[in-house]
C-alpha atoms as a PDB file:
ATOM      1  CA  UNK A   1     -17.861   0.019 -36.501  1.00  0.00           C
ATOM      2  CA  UNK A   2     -18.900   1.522 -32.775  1.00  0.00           C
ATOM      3  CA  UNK A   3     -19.297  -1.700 -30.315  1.00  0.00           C
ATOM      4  CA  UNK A   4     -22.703  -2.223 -29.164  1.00  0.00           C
ATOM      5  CA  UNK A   5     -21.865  -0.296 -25.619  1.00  0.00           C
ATOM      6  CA  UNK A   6     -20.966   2.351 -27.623  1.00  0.00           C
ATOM      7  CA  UNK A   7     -23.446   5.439 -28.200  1.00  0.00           C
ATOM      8  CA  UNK A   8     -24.155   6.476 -31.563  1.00  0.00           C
ATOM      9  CA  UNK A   9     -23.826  10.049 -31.846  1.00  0.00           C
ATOM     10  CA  UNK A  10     -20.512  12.203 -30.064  1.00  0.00           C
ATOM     11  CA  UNK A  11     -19.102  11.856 -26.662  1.00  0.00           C
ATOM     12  CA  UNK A  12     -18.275  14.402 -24.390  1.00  0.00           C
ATOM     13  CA  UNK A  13     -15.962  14.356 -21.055  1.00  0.00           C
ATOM     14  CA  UNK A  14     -15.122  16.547 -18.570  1.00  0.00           C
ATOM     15  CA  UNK A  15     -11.748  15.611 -16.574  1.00  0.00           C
ATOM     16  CA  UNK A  16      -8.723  17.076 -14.713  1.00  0.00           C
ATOM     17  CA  UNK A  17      -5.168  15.616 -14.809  1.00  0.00           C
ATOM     18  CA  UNK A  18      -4.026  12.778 -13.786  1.00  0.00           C
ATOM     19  CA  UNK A  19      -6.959  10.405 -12.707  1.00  0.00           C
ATOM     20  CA  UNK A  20      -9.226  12.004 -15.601  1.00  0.00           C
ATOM     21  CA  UNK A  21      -6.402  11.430 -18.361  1.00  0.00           C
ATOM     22  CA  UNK A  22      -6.948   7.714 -17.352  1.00  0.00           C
ATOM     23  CA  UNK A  23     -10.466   7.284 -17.939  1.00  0.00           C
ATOM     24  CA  UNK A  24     -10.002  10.331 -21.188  1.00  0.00           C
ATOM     25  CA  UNK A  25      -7.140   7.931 -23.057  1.00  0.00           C
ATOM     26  CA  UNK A  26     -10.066   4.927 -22.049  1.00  0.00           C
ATOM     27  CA  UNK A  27     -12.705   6.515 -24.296  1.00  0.00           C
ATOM     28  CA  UNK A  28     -10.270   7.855 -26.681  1.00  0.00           C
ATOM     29  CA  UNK A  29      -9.231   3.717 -27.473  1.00  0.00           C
ATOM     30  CA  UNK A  30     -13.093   2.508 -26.440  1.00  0.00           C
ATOM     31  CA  UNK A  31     -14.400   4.548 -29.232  1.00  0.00           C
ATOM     32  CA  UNK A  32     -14.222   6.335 -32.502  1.00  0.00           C
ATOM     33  CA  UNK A  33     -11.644   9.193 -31.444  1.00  0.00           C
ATOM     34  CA  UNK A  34     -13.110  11.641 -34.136  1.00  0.00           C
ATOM     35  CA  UNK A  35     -16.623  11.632 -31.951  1.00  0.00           C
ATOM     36  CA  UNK A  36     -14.820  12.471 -28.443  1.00  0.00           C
ATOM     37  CA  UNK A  37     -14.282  15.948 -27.390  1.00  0.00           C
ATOM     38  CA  UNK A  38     -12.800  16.564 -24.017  1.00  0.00           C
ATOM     39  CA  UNK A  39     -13.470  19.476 -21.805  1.00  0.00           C
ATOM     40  CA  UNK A  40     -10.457  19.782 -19.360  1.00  0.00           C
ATOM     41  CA  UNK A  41      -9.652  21.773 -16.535  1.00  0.00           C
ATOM     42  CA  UNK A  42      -7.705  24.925 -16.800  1.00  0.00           C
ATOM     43  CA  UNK A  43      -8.205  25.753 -12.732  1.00  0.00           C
ATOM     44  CA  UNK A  44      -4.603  25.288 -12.330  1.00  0.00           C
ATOM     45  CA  UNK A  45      -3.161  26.846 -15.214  1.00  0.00           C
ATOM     46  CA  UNK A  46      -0.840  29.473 -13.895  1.00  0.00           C
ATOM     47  CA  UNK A  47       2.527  31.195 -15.099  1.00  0.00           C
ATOM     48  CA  UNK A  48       6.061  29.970 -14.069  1.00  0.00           C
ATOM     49  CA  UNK A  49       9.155  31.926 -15.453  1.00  0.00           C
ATOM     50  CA  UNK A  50       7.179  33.453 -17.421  1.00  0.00           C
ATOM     51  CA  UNK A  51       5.332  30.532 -19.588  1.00  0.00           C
ATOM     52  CA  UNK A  52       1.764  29.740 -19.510  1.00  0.00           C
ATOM     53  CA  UNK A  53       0.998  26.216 -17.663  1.00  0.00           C
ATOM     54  CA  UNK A  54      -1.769  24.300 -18.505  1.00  0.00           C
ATOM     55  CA  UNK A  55      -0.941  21.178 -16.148  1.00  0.00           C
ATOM     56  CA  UNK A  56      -4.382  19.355 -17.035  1.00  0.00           C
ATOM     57  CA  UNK A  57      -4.258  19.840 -20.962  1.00  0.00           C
ATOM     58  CA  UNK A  58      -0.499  18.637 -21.231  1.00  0.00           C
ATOM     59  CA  UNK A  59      -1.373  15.569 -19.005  1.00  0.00           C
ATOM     60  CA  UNK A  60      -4.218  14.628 -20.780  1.00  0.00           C
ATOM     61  CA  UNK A  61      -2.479  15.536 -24.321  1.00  0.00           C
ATOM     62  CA  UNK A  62       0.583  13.522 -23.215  1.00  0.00           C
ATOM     63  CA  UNK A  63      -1.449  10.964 -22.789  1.00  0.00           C
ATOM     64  CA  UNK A  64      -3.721  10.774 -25.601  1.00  0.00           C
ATOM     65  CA  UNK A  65      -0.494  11.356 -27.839  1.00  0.00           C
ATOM     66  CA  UNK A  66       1.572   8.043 -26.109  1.00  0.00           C
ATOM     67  CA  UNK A  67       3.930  10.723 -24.372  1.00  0.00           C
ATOM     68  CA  UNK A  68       3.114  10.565 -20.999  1.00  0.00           C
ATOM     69  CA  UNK A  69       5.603   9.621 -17.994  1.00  0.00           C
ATOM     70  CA  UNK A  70       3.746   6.800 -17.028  1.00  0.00           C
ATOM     71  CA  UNK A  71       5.494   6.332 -13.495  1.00  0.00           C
ATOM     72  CA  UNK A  72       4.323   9.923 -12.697  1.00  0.00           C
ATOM     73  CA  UNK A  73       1.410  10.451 -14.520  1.00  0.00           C
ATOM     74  CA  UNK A  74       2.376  14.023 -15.537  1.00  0.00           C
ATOM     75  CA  UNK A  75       5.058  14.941 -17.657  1.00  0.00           C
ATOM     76  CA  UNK A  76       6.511  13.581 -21.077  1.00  0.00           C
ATOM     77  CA  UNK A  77       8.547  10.154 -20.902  1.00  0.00           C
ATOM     78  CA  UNK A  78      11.467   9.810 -21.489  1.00  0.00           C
ATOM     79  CA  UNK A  79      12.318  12.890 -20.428  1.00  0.00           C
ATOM     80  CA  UNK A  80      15.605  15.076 -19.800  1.00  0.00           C
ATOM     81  CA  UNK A  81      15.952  17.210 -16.957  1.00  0.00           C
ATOM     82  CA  UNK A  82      19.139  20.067 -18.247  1.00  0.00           C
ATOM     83  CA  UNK A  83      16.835  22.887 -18.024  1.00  0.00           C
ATOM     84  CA  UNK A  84      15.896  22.355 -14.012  1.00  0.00           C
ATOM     85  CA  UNK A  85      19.520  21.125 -13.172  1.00  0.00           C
ATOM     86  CA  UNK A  86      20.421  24.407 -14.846  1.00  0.00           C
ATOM     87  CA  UNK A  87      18.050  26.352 -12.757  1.00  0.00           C
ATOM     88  CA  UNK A  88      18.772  24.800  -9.644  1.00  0.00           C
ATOM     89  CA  UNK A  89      22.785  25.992 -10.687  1.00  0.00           C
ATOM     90  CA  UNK A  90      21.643  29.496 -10.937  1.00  0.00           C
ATOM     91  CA  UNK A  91      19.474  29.145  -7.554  1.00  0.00           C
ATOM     92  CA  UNK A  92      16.232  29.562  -9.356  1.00  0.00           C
ATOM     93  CA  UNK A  93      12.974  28.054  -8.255  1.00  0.00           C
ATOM     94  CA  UNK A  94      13.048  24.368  -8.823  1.00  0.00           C
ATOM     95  CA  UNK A  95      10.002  23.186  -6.852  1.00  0.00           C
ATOM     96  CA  UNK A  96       8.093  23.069  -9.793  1.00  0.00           C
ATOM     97  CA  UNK A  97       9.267  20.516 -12.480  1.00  0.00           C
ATOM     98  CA  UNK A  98       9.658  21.331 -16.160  1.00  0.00           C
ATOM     99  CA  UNK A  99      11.445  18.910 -17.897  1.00  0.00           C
ATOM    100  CA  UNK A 100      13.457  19.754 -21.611  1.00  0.00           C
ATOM    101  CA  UNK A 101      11.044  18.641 -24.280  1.00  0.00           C
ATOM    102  CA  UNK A 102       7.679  19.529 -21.313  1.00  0.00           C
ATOM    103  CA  UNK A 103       9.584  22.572 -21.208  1.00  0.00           C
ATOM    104  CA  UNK A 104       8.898  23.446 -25.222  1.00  0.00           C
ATOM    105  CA  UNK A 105       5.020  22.336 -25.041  1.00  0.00           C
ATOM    106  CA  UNK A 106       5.003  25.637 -22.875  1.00  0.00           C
ATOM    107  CA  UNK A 107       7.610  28.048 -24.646  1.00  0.00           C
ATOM    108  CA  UNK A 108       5.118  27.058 -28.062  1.00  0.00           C
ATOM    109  CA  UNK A 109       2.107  28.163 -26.234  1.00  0.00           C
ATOM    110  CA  UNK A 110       3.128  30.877 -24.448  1.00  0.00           C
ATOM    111  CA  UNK A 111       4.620  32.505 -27.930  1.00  0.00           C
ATOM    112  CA  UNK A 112       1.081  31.213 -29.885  1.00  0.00           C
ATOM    113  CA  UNK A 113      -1.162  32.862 -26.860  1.00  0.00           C
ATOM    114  CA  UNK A 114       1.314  36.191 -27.606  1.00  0.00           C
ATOM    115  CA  UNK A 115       0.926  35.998 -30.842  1.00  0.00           C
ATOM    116  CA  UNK A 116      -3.014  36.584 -30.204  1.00  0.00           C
ATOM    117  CA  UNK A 117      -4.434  33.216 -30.543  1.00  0.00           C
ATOM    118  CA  UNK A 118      -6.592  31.744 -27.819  1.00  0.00           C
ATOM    119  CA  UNK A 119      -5.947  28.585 -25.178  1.00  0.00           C
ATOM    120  CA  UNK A 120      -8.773  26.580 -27.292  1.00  0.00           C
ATOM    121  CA  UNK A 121      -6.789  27.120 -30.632  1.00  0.00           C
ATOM    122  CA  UNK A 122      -3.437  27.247 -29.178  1.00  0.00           C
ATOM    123  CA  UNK A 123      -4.088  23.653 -27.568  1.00  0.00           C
ATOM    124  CA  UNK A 124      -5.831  22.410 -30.509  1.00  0.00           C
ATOM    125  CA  UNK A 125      -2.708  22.635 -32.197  1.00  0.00           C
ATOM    126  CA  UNK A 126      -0.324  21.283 -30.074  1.00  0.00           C
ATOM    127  CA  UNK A 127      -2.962  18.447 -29.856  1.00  0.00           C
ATOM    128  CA  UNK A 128      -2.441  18.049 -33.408  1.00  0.00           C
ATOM    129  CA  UNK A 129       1.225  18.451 -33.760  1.00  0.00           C
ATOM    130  CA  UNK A 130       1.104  15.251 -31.135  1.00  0.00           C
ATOM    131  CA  UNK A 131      -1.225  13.311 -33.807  1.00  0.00           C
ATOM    132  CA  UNK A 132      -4.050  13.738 -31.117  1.00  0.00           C
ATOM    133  CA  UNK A 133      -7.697  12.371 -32.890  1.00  0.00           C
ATOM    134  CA  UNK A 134      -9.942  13.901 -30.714  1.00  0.00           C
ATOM    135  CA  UNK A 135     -10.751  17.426 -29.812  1.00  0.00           C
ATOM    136  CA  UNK A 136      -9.114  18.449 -26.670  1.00  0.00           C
ATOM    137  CA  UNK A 137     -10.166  22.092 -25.546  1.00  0.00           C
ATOM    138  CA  UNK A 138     -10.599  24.154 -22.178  1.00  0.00           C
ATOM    139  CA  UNK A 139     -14.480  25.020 -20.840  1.00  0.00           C
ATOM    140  CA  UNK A 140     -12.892  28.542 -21.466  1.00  0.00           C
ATOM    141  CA  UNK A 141      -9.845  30.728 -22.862  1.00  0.00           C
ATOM    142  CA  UNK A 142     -10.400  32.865 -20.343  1.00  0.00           C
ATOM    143  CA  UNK A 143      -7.962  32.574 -16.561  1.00  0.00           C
ATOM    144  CA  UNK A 144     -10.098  30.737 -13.979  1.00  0.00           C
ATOM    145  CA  UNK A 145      -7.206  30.129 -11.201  1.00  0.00           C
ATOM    146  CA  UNK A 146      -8.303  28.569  -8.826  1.00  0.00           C
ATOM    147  CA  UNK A 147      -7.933  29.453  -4.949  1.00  0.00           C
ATOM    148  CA  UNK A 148      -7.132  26.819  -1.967  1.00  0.00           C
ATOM    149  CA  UNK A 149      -8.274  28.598   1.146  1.00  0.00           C
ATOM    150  CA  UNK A 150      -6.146  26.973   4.127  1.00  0.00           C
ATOM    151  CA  UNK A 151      -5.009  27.638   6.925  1.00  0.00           C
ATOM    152  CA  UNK A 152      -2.143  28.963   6.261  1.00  0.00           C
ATOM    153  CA  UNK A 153      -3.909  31.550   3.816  1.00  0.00           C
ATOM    154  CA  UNK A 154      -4.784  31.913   0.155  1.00  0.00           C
ATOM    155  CA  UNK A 155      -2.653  29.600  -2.151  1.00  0.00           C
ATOM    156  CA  UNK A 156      -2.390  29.452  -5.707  1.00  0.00           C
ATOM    157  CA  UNK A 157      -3.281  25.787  -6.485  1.00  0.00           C
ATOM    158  CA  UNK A 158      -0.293  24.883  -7.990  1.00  0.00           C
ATOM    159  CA  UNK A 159       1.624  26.393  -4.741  1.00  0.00           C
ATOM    160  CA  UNK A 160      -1.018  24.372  -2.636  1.00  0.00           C
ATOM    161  CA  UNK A 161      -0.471  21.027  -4.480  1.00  0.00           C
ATOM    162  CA  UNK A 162       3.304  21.089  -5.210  1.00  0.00           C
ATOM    163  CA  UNK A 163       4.968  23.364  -3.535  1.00  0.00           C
ATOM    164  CA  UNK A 164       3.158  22.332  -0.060  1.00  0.00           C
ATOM    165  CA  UNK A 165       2.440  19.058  -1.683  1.00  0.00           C
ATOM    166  CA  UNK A 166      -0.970  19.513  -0.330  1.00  0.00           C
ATOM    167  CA  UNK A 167      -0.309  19.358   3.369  1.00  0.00           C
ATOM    168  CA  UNK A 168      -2.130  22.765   4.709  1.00  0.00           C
ATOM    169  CA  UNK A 169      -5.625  22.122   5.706  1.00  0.00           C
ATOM    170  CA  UNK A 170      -8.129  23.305   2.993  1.00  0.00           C
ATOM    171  CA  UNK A 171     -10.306  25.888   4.631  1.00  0.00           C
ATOM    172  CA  UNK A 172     -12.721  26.689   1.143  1.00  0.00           C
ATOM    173  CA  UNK A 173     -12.025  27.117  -2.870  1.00  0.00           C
ATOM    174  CA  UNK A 174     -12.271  29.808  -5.103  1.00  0.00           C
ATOM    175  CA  UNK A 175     -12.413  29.922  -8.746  1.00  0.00           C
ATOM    176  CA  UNK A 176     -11.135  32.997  -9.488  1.00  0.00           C
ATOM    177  CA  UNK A 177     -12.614  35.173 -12.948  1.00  0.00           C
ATOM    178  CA  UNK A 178     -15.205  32.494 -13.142  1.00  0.00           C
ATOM    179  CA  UNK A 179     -18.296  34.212 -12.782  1.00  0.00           C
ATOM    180  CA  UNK A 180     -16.995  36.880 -15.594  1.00  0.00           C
ATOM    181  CA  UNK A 181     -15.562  34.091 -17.769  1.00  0.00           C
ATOM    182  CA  UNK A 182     -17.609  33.176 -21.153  1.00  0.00           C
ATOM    183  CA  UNK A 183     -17.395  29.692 -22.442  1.00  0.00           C
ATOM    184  CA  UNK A 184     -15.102  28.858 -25.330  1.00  0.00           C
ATOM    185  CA  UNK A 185     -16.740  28.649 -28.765  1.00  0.00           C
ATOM    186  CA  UNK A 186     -15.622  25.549 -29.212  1.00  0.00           C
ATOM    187  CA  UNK A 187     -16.528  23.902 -25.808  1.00  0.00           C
ATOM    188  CA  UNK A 188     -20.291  26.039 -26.708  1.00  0.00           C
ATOM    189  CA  UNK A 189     -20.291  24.590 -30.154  1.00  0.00           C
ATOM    190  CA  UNK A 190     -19.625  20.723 -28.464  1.00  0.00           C
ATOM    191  CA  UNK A 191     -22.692  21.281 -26.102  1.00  0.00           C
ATOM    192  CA  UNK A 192     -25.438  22.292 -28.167  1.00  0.00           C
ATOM    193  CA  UNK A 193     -24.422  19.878 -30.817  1.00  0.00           C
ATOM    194  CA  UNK A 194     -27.433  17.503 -31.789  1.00  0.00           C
ATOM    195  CA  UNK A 195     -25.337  14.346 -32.057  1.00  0.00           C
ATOM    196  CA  UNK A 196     -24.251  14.558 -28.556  1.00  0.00           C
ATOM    197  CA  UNK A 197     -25.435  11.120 -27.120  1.00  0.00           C
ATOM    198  CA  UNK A 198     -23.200  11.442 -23.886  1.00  0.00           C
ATOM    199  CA  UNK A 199     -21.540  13.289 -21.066  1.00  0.00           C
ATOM    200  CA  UNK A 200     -18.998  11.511 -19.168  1.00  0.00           C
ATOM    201  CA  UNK A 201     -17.510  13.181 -15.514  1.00  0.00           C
ATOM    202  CA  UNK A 202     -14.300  11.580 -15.113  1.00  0.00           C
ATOM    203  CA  UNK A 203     -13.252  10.302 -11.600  1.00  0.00           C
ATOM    204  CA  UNK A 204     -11.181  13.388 -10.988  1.00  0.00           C
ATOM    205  CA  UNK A 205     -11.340  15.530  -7.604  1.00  0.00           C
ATOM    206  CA  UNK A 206     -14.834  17.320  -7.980  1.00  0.00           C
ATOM    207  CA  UNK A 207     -13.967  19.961  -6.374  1.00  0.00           C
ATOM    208  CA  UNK A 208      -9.915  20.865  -7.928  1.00  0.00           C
ATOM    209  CA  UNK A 209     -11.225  19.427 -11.376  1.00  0.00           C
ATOM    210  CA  UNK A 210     -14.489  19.297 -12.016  1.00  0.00           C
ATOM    211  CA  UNK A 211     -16.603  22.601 -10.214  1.00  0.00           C
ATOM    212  CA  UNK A 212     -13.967  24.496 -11.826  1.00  0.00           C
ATOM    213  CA  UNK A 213     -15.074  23.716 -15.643  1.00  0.00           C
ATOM    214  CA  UNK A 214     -18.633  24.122 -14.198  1.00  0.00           C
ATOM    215  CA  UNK A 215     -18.109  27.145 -12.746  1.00  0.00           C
ATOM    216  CA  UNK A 216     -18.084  28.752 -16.264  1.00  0.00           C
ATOM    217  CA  UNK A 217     -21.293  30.233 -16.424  1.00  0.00           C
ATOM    218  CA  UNK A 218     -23.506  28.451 -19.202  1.00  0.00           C
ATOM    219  CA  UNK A 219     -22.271  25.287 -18.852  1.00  0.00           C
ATOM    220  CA  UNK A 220     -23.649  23.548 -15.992  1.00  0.00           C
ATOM    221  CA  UNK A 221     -26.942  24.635 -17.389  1.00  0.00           C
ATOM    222  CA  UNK A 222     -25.934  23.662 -20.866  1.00  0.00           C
ATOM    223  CA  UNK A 223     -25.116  19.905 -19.443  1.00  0.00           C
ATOM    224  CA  UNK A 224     -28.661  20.093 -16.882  1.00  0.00           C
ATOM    225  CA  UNK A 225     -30.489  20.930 -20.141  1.00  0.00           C
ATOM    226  CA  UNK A 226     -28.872  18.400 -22.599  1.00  0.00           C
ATOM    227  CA  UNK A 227     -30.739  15.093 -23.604  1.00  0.00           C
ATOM    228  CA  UNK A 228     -27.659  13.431 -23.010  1.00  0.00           C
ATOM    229  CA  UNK A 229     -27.152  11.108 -19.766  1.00  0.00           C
ATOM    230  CA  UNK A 230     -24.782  12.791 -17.425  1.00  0.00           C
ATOM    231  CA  UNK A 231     -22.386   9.337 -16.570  1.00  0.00           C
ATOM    232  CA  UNK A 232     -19.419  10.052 -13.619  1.00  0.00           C
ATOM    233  CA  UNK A 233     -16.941   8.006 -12.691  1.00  0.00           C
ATOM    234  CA  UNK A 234     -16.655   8.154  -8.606  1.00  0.00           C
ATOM    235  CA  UNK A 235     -13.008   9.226  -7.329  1.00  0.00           C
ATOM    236  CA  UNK A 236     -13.333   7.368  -4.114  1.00  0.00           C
ATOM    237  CA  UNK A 237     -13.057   3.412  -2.894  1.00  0.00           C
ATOM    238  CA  UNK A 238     -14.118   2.426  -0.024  1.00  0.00           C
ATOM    239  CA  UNK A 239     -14.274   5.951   0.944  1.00  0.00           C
ATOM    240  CA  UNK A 240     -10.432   6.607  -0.038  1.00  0.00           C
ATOM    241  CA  UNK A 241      -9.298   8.528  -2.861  1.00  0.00           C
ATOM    242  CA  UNK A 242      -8.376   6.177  -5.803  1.00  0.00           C
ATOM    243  CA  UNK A 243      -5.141   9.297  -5.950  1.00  0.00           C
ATOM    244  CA  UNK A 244      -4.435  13.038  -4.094  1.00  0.00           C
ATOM    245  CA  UNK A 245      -5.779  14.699  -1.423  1.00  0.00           C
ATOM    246  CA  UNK A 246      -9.686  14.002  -2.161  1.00  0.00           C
ATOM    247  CA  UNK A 247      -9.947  12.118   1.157  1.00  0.00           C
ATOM    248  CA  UNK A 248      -8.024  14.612   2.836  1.00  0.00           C
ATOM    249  CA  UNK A 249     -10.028  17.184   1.758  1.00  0.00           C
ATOM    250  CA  UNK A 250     -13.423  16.691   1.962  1.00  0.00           C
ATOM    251  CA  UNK A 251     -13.158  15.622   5.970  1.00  0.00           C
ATOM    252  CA  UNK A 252     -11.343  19.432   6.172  1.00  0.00           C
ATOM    253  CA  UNK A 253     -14.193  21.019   4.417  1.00  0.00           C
ATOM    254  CA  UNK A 254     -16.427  19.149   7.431  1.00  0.00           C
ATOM    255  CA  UNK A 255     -17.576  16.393   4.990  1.00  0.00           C
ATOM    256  CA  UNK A 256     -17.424  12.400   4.961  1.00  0.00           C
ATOM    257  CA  UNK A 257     -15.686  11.105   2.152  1.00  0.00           C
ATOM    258  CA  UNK A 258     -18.580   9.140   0.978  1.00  0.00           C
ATOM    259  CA  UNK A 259     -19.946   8.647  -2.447  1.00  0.00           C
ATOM    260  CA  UNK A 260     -23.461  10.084  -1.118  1.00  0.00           C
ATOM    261  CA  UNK A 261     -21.083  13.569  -0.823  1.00  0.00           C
ATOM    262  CA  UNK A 262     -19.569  13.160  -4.787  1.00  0.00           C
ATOM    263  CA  UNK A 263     -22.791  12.899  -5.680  1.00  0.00           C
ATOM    264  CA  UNK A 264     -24.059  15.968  -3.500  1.00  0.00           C
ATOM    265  CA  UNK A 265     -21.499  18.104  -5.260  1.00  0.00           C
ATOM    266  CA  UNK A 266     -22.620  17.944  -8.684  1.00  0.00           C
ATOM    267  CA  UNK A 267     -25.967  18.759  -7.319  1.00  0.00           C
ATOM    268  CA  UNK A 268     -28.458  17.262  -9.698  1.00  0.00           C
ATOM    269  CA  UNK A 269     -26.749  16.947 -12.439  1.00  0.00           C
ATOM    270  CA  UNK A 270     -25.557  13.187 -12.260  1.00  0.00           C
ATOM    271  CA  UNK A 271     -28.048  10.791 -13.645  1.00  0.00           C
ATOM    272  CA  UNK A 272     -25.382   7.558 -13.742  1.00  0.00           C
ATOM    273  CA  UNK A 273     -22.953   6.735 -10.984  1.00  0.00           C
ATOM    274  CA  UNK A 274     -20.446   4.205 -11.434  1.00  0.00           C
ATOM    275  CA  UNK A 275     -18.986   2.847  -8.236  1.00  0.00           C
ATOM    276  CA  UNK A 276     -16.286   0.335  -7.248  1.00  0.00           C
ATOM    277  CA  UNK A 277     -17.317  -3.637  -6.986  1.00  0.00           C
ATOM    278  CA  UNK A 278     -16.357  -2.835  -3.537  1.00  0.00           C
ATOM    279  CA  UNK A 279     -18.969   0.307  -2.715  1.00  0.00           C
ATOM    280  CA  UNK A 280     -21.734  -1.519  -4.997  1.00  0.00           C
ATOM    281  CA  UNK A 281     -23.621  -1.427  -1.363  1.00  0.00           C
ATOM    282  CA  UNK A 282     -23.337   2.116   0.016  1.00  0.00           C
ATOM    283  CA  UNK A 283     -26.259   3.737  -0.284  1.00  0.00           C
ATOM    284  CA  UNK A 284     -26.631   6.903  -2.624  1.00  0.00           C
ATOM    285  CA  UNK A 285     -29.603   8.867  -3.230  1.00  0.00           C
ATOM    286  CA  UNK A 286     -30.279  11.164  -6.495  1.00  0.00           C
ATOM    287  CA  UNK A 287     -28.041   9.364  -9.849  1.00  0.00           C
ATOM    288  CA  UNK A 288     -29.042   5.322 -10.496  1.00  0.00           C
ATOM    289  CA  UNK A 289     -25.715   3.335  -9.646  1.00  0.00           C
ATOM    290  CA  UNK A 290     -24.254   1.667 -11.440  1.00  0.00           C
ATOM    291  CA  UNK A 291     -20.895  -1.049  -9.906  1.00  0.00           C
ATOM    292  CA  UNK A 292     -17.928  -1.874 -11.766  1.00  0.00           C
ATOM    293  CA  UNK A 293     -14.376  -2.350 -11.390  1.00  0.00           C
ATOM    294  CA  UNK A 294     -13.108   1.149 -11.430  1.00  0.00           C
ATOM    295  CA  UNK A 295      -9.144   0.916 -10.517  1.00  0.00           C
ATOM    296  CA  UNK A 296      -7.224   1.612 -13.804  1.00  0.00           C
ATOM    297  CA  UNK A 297      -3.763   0.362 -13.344  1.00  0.00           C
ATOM    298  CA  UNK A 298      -3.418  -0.900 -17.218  1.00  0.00           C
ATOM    299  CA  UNK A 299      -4.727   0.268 -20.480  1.00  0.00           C
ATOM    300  CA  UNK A 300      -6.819  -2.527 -20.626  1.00  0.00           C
ATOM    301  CA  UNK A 301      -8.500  -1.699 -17.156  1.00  0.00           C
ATOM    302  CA  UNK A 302      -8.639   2.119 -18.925  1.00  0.00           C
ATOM    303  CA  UNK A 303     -10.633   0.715 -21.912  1.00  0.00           C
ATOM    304  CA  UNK A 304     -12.748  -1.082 -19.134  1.00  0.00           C
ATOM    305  CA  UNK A 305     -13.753   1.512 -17.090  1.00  0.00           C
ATOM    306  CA  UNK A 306     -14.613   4.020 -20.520  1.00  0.00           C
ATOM    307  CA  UNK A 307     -16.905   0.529 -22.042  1.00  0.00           C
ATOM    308  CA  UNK A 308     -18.635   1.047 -18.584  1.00  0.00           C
ATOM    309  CA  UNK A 309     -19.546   4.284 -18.486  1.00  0.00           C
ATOM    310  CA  UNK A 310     -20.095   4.482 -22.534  1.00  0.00           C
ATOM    311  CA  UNK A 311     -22.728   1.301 -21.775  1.00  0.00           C
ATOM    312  CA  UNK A 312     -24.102   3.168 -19.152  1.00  0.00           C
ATOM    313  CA  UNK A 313     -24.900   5.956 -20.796  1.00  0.00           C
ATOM    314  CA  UNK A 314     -26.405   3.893 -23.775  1.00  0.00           C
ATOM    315  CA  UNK A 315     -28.567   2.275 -21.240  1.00  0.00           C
ATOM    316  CA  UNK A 316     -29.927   5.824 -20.256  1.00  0.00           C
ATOM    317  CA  UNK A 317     -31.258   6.537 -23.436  1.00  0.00           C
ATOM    318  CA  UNK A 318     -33.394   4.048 -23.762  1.00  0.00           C
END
C-alpha cells in the first residue's frame, strides 16, 4: 500500500544527472515504481566516436537499475577501463570516459537508434533489460544540444563540463533544435494523463538540466496547465551548490546564487519549494516553502528527501 505522504494517482519528475538521479532513485524506493515516470534531460546528449551519449539517461538508469559508480556518480560500478587504456595506446581522445560494459549501453543504442527506433523506445528498453520499474524517457527524441556561451566561445556542453571541466566563464545558454523539437509521445501521453497527482523538479542545475526539458515547446505549458502541484527540490545551500558549477554560474550570468533566483527561473511554474533546514529563513517570493533536510549522502537520506517532496505535493491538493 502507498504511505500516507504518498499521492494517489502517478508521479512525474523532471531531473538531469547526477544530483537528479539522487532524488529520481528516492521516489523510485519512496513509492510504487510502476506510478513514476521520469522525464530526463537529453541537453547533453552528443556523439563520441561515433556512439550516441545520453549522459543523463545512463546516470539515472544506472542508478535506478543498482549499477551506478557510486564514488562518481556517473558511470557503471564496477567497471573496467580496456577500451580507454586502448584508446589512449592508439592516441585517441581520452578526455571523455567510457568505460567497457558503459561502453555497450552506447554501442546498443546507437545500433537500435540506426535501426530506426526512437531515443524514448530505444531507452525504454535498455531500462528494461536493467530490470528498471518505472518509465524512464526523454521530454523529446528529437537533438536539443545544448550551447555554453563563454568566453572562450561556443562549447558543446559536454566539451564545457569535461573537457574544460567547467572552468570558462559562462557568458549565456542555448538549447539548440528546441524551438523545432516536438515532445515525445510518451513524455505527451505522461502529461495529460488524468491520474497524474504530481510533478516533482529535481534539485538539478536549472539552467544545464531543467530549462532544457522545458524548452520543448508544449511542455512548460502542459506542466503550467496541469492540476498537479509543481514540487522542486532547490540545488543550492546556503547559497552554494549542493554539486557543479551552479554557484559558479549563476554569479557569471550577473545573478546571486540565491534561492529567490531558482525560483525566478522556472518563472511561475513552482508552487512548492523545498529548502535546506539551513535556508528555512531566506526569503522567497512566488512558490510556498517548504524546509527540510535536503543533503542526500545515503539512500536513506534519498528516500527522505523524495517522502518530502511526495508529502508536499499531497499537501497541495488539498
Amino acid at each position: 500500500m502507498p504511505e500516507p505522504h504518498f499521492p494517489s494517482g502517478r508521479v512525474l519528475a523532471l531531473c538531469g544527472g547526477i544530483g537528479g538521479a539522487k532524488l529520481a532513485l528516492g521516489l523510485y524506493r519512496a513509492m510504487p515504481p510502476e506510478a513514476l515516470t521520469l522525464v530526463v534531460n537529453t541537453g547533453d546528449d552528443f556523439r563520441h566516436f561515433g556512439l550516441a551519449v545520453s549522459p543523463d539517461i545512463d546516470t539515472v538508469t544506472y542508478a535506478l537499475a543498482g549499477r551506478a559508480n557510486t564514488q562518481t556518480g556517473w558511470g557503471r560500478g564496477e567497471e573496467s577501463w580496456r577500451f580507454m587504456d586502448a584508446v589512449r595506446e592508439l592516441g585517441g581522445e581520452d578526455w571523455f570516459g567510457l568505460g567497457d560494459t558503459d561502453l555497450a549501453t552506447k554501442a546498443v543504442r546507437t545500433q537500435w537508434l540506426a535501426q530506426g527506433r526512437r531515443l524514448s523506445e530505444a531507452t525504454a528498453m535498455i531500462a528494461r533489460a536493467l530490470g528498471v520499474g518505472c518509465a524512464v524517457q526523454p521530454a523529446t527524441d528529437d537533438p536539443i544540444p545544448t550551447i555554453v556561451e563563454t568566453d572562450e566561445g561556443d562549447l558543446a556542453f559536454q566539451h564545457y563540463f569535461v573537457r574544460r571541466r567547467w572552468q570558462p566563464a559562462v557568458r549565456g545558454l542555448r538549447y539548440q533544435g528546441a524551438a523545432d523539437a516536438a515532445l515525445s509521445p510518451e513524455t505527451a501521453r505522461a502529461l495529460a494523463d488524468p491520474e497524474l497527482a504530481a510533478i516533482v523538479i529535481c534539485p538539478s542545475n536549472p539552467w544545464l538540466s531543467i530549462l532544457p526539458i522545458l524548452a520543448v515547446p508544449g511542455l512548460r505549458e502542459a506542466l503550467a496547465a496541469s492540476p498537479a502541484p509543481v514540487v522542486a527540490v532547490a540545488p543550492l545551500v546556503g547559497a552554494q551548490a549542493i554539486k557543479g558549477p551552479l554557484a559558479k554560474m549563476m554569479v557569471e550570468l550577473g545573478m546571486e546564487p540565491s534561492l529567490q533566483n531558482i525560483a525566478d527561473a522556472y518563472d511561475g511554474l513552482l508552487d512548492v519549494l523545498i529548502v535546506d533546514e539551513a535556508d528555512r529563513h531566506e526569503a522567497v517570493s512566488g512558490p510556498k516553502i517548504v524546509a527540510a533536510p535536503i543533503v542526500m549522502h545515503s539512500l536513506d537520506d534519498r528516500i527522505a528527501v523524495a517522502r518530502a517532496a511526495l508529502a508536499a505535493a499531497r499537501a497541495e491538493r488539498r
